[in-house]
Protein backbone atom coordinates (compact mmCIF):
# COMPACT_ATOMS: atom_id res chain seq x y z
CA UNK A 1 -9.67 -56.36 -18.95
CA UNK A 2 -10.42 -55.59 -15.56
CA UNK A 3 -13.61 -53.50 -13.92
CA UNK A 4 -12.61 -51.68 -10.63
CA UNK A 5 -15.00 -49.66 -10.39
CA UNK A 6 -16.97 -49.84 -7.12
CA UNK A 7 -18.78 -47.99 -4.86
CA UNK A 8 -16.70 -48.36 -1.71
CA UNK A 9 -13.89 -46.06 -3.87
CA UNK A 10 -16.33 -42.90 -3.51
CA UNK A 11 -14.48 -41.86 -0.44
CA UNK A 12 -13.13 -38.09 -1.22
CA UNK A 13 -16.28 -36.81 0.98
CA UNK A 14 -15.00 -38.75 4.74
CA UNK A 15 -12.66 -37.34 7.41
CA UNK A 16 -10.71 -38.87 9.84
CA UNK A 17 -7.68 -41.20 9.48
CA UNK A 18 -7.49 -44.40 6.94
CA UNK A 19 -7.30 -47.39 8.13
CA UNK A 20 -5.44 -50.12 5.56
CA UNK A 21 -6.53 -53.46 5.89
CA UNK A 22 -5.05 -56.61 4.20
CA UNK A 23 -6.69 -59.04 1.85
CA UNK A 24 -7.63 -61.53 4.79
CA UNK A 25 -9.62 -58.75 6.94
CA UNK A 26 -6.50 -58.22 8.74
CA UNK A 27 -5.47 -54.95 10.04
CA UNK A 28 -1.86 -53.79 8.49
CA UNK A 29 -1.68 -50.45 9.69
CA UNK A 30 -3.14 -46.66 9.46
CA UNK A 31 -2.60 -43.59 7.46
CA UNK A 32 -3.26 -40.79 9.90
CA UNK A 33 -3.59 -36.66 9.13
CA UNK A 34 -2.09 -34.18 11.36
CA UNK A 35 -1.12 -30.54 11.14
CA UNK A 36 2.18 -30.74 12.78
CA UNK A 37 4.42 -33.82 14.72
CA UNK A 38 3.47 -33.17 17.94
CA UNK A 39 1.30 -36.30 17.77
CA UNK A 40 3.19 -38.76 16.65
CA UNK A 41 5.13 -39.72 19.76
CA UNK A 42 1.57 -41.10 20.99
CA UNK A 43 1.15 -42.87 16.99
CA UNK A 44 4.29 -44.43 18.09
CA UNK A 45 2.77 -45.65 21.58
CA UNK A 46 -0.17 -46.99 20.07
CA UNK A 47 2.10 -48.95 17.66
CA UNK A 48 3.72 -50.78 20.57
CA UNK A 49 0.73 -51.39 22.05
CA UNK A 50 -0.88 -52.78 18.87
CA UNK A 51 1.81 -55.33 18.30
CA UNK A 52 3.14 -55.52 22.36
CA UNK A 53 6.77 -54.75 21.74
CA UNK A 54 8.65 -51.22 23.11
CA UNK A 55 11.05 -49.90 20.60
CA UNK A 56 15.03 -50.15 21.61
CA UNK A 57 16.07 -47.34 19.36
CA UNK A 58 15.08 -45.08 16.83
CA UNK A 59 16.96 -43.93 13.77
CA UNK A 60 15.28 -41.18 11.36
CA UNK A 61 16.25 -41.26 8.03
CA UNK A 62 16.25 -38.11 5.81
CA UNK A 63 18.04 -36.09 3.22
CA UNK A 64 19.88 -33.05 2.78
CA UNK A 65 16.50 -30.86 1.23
CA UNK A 66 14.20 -32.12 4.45
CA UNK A 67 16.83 -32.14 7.32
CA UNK A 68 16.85 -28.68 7.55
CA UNK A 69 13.29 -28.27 7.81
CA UNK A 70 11.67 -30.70 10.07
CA UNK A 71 14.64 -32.92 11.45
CA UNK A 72 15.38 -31.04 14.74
CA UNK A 73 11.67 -30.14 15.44
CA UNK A 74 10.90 -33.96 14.83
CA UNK A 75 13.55 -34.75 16.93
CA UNK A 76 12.61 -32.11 19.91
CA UNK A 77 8.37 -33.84 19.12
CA UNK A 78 10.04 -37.09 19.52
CA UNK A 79 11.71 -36.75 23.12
CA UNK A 80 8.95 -37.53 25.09
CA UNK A 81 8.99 -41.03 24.49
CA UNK A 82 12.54 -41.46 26.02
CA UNK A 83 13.85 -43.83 23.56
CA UNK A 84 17.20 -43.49 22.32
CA UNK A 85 17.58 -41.66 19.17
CA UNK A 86 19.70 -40.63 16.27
CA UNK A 87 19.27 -39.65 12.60
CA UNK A 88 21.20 -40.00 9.41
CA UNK A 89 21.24 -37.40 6.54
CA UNK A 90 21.90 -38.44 2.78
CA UNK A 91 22.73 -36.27 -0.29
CA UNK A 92 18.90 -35.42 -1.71
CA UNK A 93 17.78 -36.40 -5.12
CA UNK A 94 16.83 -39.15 -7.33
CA UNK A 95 20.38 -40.22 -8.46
CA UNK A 96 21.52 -41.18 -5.14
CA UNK A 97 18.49 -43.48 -4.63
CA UNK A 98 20.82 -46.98 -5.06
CA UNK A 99 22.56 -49.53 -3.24
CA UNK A 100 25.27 -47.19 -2.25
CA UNK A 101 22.87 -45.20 -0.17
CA UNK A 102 21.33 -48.59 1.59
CA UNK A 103 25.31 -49.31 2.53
CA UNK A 104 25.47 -45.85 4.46
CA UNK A 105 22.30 -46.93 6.15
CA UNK A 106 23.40 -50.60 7.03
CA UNK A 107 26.45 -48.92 8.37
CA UNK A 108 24.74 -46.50 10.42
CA UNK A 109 22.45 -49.46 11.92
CA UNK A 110 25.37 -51.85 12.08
CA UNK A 111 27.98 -49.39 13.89
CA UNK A 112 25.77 -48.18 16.59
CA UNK A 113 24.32 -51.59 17.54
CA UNK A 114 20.75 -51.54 16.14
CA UNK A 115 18.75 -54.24 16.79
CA UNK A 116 15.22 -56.14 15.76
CA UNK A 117 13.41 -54.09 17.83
CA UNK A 118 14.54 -50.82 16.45
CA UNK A 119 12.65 -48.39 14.38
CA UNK A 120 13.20 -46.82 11.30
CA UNK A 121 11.34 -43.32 10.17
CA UNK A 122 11.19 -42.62 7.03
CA UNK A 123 11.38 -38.56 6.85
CA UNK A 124 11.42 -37.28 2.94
CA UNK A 125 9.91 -37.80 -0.06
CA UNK A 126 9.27 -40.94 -2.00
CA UNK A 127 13.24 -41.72 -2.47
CA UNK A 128 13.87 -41.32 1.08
CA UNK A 129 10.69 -43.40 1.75
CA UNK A 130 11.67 -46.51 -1.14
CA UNK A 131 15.10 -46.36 0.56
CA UNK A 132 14.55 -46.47 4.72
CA UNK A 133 11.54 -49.76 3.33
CA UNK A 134 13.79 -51.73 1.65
CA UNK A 135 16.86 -50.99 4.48
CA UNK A 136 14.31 -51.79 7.35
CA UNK A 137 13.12 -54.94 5.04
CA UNK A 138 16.45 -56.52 4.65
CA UNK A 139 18.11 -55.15 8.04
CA UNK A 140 18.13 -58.67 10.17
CA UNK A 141 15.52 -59.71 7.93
CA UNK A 142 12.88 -56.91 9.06
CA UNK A 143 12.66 -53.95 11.37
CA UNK A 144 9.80 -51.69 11.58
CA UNK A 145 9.57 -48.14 10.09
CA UNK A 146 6.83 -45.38 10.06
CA UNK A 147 6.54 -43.13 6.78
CA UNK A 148 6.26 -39.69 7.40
CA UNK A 149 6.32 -38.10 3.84
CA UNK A 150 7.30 -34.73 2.65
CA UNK A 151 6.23 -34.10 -0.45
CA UNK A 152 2.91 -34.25 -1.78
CA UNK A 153 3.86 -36.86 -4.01
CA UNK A 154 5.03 -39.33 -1.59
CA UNK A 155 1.87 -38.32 0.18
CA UNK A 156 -0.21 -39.73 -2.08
CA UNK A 157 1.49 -42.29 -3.92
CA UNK A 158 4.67 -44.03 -2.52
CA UNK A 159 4.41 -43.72 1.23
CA UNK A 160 1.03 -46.15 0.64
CA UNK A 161 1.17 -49.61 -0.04
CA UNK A 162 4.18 -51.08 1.33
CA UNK A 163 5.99 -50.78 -2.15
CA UNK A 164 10.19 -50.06 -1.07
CA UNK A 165 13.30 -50.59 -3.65
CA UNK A 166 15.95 -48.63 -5.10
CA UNK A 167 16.91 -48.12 -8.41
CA UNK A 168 19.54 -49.96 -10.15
CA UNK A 169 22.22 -48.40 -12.74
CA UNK A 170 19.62 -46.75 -14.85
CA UNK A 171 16.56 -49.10 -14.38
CA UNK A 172 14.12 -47.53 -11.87
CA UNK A 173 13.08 -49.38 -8.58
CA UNK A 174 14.36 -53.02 -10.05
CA UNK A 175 15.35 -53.90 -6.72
CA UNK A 176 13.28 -53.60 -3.94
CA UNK A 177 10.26 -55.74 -1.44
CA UNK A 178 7.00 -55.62 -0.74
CA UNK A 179 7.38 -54.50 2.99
CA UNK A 180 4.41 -52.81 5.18
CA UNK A 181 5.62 -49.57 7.57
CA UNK A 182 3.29 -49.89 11.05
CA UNK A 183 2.37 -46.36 9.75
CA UNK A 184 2.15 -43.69 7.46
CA UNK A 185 2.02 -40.28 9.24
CA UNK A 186 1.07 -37.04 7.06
CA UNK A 187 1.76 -33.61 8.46
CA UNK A 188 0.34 -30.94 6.45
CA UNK A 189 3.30 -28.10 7.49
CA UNK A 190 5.30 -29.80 4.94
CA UNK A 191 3.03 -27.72 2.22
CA UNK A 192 5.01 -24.58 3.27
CA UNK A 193 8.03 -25.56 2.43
CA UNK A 194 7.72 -27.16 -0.73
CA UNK A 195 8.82 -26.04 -4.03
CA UNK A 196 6.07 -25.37 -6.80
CA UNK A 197 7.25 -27.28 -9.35
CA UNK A 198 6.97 -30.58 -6.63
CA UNK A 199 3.32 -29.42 -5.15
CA UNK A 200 2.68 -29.56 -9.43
CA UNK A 201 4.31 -33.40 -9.79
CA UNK A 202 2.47 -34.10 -6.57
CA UNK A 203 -0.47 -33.51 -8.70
CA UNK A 204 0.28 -35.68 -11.51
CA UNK A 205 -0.37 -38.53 -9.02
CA UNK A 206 -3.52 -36.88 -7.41
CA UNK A 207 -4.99 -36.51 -11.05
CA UNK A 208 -4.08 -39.88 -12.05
CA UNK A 209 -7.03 -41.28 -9.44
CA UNK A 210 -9.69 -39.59 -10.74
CA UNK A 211 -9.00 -41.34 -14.16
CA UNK A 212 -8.18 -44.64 -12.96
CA UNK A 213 -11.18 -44.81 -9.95
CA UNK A 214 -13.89 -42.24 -9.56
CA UNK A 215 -14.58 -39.57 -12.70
CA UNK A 216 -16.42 -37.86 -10.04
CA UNK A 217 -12.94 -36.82 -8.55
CA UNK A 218 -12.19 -35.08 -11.33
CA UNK A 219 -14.73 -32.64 -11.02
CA UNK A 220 -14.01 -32.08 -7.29
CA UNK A 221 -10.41 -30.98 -8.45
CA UNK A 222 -11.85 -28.80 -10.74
CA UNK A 223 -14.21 -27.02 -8.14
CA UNK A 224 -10.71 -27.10 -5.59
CA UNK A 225 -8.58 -25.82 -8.34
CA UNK A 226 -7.33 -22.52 -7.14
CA UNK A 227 -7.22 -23.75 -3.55
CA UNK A 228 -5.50 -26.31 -4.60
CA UNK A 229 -2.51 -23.94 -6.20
CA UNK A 230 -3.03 -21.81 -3.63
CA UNK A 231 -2.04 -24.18 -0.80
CA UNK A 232 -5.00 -23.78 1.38
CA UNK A 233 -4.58 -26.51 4.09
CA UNK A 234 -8.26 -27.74 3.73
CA UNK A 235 -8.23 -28.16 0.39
CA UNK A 236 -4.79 -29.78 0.20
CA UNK A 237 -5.75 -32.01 3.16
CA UNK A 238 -9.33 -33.19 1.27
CA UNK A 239 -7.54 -34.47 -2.24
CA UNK A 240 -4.40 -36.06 -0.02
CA UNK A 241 -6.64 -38.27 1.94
CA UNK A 242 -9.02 -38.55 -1.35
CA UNK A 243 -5.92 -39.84 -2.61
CA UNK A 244 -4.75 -42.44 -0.18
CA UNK A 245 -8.63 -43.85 0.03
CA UNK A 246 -8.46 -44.92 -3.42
CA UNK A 247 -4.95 -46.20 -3.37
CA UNK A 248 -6.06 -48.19 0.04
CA UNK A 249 -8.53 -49.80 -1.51
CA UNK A 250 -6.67 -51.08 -4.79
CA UNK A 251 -4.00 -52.01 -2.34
CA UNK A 252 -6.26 -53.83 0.26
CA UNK A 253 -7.29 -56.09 -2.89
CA UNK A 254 -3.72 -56.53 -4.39
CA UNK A 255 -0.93 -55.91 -2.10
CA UNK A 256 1.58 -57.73 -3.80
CA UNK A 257 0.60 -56.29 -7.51
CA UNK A 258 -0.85 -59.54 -8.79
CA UNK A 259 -3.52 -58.01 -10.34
CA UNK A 260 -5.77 -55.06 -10.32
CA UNK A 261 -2.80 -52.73 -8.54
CA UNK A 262 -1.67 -52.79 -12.01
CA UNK A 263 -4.06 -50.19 -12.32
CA UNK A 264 -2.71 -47.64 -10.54
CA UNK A 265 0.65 -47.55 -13.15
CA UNK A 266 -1.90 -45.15 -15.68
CA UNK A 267 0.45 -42.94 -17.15
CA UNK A 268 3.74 -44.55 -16.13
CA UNK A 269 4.49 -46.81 -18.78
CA UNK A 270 5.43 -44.09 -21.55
CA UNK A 271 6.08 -41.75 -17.98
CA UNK A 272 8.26 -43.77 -16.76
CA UNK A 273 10.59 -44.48 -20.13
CA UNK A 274 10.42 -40.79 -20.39
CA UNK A 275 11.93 -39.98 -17.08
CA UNK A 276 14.67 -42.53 -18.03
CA UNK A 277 15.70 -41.13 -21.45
CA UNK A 278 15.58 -37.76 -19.87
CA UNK A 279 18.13 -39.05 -17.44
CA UNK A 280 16.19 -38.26 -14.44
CA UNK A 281 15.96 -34.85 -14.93
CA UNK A 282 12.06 -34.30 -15.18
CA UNK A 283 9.94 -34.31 -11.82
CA UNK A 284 8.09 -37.95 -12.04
CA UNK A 285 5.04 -36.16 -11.94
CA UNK A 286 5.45 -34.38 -14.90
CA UNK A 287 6.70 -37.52 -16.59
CA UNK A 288 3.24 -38.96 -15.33
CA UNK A 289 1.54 -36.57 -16.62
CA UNK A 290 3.21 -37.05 -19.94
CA UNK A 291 2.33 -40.71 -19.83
CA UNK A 292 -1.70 -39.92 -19.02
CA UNK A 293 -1.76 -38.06 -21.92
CA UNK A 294 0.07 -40.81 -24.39
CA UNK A 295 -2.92 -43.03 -22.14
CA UNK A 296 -5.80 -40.92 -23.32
CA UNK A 297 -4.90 -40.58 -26.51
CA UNK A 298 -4.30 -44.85 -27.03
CA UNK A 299 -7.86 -45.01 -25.29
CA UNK A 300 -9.45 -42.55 -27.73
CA UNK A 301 -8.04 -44.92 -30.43
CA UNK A 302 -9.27 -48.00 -29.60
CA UNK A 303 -12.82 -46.69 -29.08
CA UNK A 304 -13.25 -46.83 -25.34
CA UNK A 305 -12.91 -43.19 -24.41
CA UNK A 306 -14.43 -40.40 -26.80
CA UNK A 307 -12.21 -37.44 -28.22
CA UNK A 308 -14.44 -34.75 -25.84
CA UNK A 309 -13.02 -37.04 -23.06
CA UNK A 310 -9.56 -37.27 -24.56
CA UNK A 311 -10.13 -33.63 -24.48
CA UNK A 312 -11.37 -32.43 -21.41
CA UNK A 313 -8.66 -34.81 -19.58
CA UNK A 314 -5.91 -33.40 -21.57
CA UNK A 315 -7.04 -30.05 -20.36
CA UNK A 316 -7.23 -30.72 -16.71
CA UNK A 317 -3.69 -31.97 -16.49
CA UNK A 318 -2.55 -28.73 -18.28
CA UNK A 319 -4.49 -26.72 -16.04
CA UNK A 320 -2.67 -28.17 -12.89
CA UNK A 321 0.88 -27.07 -14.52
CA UNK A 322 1.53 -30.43 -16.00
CA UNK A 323 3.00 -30.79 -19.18
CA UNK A 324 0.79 -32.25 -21.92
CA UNK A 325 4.21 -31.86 -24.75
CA UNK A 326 7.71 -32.90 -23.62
CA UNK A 327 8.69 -28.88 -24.77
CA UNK A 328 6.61 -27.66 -22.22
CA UNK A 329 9.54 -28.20 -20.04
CA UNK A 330 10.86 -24.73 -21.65
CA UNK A 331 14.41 -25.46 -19.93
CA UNK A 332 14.43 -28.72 -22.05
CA UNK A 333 16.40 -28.24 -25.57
CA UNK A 334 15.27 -29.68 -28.69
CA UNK A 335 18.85 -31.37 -29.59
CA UNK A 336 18.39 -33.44 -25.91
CA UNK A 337 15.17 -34.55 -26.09
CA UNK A 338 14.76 -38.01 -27.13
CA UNK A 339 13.25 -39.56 -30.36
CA UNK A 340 10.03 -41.56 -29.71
CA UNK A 341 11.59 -45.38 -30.87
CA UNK A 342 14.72 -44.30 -28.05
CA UNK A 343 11.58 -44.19 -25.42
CA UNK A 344 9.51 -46.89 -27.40
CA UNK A 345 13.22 -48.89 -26.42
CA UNK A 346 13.12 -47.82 -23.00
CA UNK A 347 9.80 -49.22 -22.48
CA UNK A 348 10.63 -52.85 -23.20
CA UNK A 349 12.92 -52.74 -19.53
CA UNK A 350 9.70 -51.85 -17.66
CA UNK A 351 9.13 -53.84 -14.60
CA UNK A 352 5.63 -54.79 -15.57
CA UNK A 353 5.92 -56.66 -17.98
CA UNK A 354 4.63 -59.80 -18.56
CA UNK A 355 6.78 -61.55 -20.10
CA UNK A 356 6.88 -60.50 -23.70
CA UNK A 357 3.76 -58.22 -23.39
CA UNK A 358 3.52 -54.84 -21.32
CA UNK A 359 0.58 -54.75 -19.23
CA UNK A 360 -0.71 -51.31 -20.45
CA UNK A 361 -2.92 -49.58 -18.48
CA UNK A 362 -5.91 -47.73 -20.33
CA UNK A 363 -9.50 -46.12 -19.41
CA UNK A 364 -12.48 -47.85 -20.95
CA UNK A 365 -14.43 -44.49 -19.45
CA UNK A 366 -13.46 -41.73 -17.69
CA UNK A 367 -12.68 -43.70 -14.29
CA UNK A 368 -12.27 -47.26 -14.73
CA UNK A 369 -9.13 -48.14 -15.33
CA UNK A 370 -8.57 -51.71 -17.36
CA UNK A 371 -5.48 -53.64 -18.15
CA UNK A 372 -4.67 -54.47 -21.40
CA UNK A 373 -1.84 -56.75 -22.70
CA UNK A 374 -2.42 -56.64 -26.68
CA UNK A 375 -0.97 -53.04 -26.40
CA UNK A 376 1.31 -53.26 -30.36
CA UNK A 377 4.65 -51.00 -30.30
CA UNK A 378 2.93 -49.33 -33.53
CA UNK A 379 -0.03 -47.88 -31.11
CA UNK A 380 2.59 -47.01 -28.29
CA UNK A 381 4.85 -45.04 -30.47
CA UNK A 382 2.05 -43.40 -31.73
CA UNK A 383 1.13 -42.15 -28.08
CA UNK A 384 4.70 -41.48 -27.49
CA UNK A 385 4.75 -39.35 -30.34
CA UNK A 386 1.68 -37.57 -29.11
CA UNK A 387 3.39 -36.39 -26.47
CA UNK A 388 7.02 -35.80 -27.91
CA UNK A 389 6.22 -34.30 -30.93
């Protein structure tokens, strides 16, 4: 078991921009908040200054759902710095996140002469993000890149912490690095444009960090609540960098996963063999969401969370949108969902395992998160079925 709570994670009430520090002291990089791109040309600047190089080239990487939204004012933002620069623009979505998208990539850098002192920017959501990381970590054996997310799930989850990959056939993000970007760059115009149903997966991840770090989260996104569906910048802008703090400072003690970042998988476990089964058709927050549930309900059974707690964090995810049943998906028919042993199946190809055992992430207490490995397939069908059934 492992106790993360600490004091230093109480960080929802401080402004200004983040930054991420490694396990040695040393400075990695920052996470900076801005309402449009206009600053970002002089992030870039300080960037070269910080590690006394001047980029070559630039190449932005997004996909067919962003490019039409941001890439030409990014572009127009990006000017000033008189570097040259290009873009490339893949098909959108969740089954083109593979090694046939890295190729196009490669190509793109190959063809047009990039070198090691190009940069990469990552423009999208958490695919688009995975993908430009693990290109600009294997291109001539590293390039830089700068995440500048899109969704508010990338904001808070997969733009931070240096995590890139793809996935491979049906197994998600087996192949991938541990690679750093020199910055992650949130722009809160990307709120306007973004779908409900992603602003409500986004959420699944926000949620998840009150659970895991700091109950007193919770409540703040229960006072926020309707500004919080409602868009409102400031409101949006507080949980987002709430968010990041407490993934920062997980991933400031275990950048490479060793450990307590284990932690921050709450919910994905059953989430993620859900999302698999379902071929990918389920937002991953929602799958999340799923998984919390399944979470609460195994740490209600094994004593270290009471049923009023069970309770009131079942509610909270519904009350965001999330599903707390897989039928609450009302598109989703019966005859194609799966049957809980197909996901219990689906589980045992997790990537964190260890070894035989899954390293199961549970709540001894509404905000401290604990790892457990003595997790029996009998008590994790029985949360699957909590949620399936």
């Amino acid at each position: 078991m492992v106790n993360n709570q600490s004091d230093d994670r109480k960080l929802q009430s401080q402004t200004g921009d983040l930054p991420v520090m490694g396990p040695d002291g040393n400075f990695l990089y920052s996470i900076v908040f801005r309402d449009s791109f206009r600053d970002l040309p002089n992030e870039i600047q300080k960037v070269e200054d910080s590690i006394k190089t001047s980029y070559s080239k630039i190449l932005i990487v997004t996909d067919s759902n962003v490019g039409p939204h941001f890439l030409s004012k990014l572009e127009a933002d990006l000017k000033v710095l008189q570097i040259p620069l290009d873009h490339i623009v893949l098909p959108a979505g969740e089954e083109y996140k593979n090694l046939d998208s890295i190729r196009l990539i490669y190509q793109k850098l190959i063809e047009e002469h990039y070198d090691r002192q190009s940069l990469l920017l990552a423009l999208g959501g958490g695919v688009i993000g995975d993908m430009t990381g693990f290109a600009a970590a294997t291109y001539l054996r590293g390039v830089d890149f700068i995440q500048i997310p899109t969704t508010l799930l990338s904001q808070v989850d997969s733009s931070v912490g240096g995590k890139t990959g793809v996935d491979f056939q049906s197994y998600k993000n087996m192949v991938g690095a541990f690679y750093m970007p020199r910055l992650v760059y949130m722009n809160d115009q990307v709120y306007s444009t973004l779908p409900q149903e992603q602003l409500i997966s986004g959420l699944g991840e926000v949620v998840k960090y009150g659970f895991i770090c700091d109950k007193s989260f919770l409540d703040q996104l229960s006072d926020l609540h309707d500004r919080i569906l409602a868009r409102e910048p400031e409101a949006l802008r507080t949980i987002v960098r709430a968010s990041c703090a407490y993934k920062k400072a997980v991933v400031e003690q275990d950048p490479r996963e060793k450990g307590i970042r284990a932690i921050l998988n709450f919910g994905h476990t059953i989430g993620h063999a859900i999302e698999k089964k379902m071929n990918f058709t389920l937002f991953h927050g929602d799958c999340v969401g799923l998984g919390m549930v399944a979470s609460l309900f195994l740490s209600r059974q094994r004593g270290l969370i009471s049923a009023a707690e069970e309770e009131s964090g079942v509610r909270l995810i519904q009350s965001f949108g999330l599903p707390v049943k897989l039928s609450d998906r009302a598109a989703i028919k019966v005859d194609a969902m799966p049957t809980p042993e197909e996901v219990l199946e689906a589980t045992h190809s997790d990537k964190k395992r260890a070894g035989s055992k899954i390293r199961f992430i549970l709540l001894d207490g509404i905000g401290n998160a604990v790892i457990q490995t003595d997790i029996s397939d009998v008590e994790i069908l029985e949360g699957i079925k909590r949620v399936l059934n």
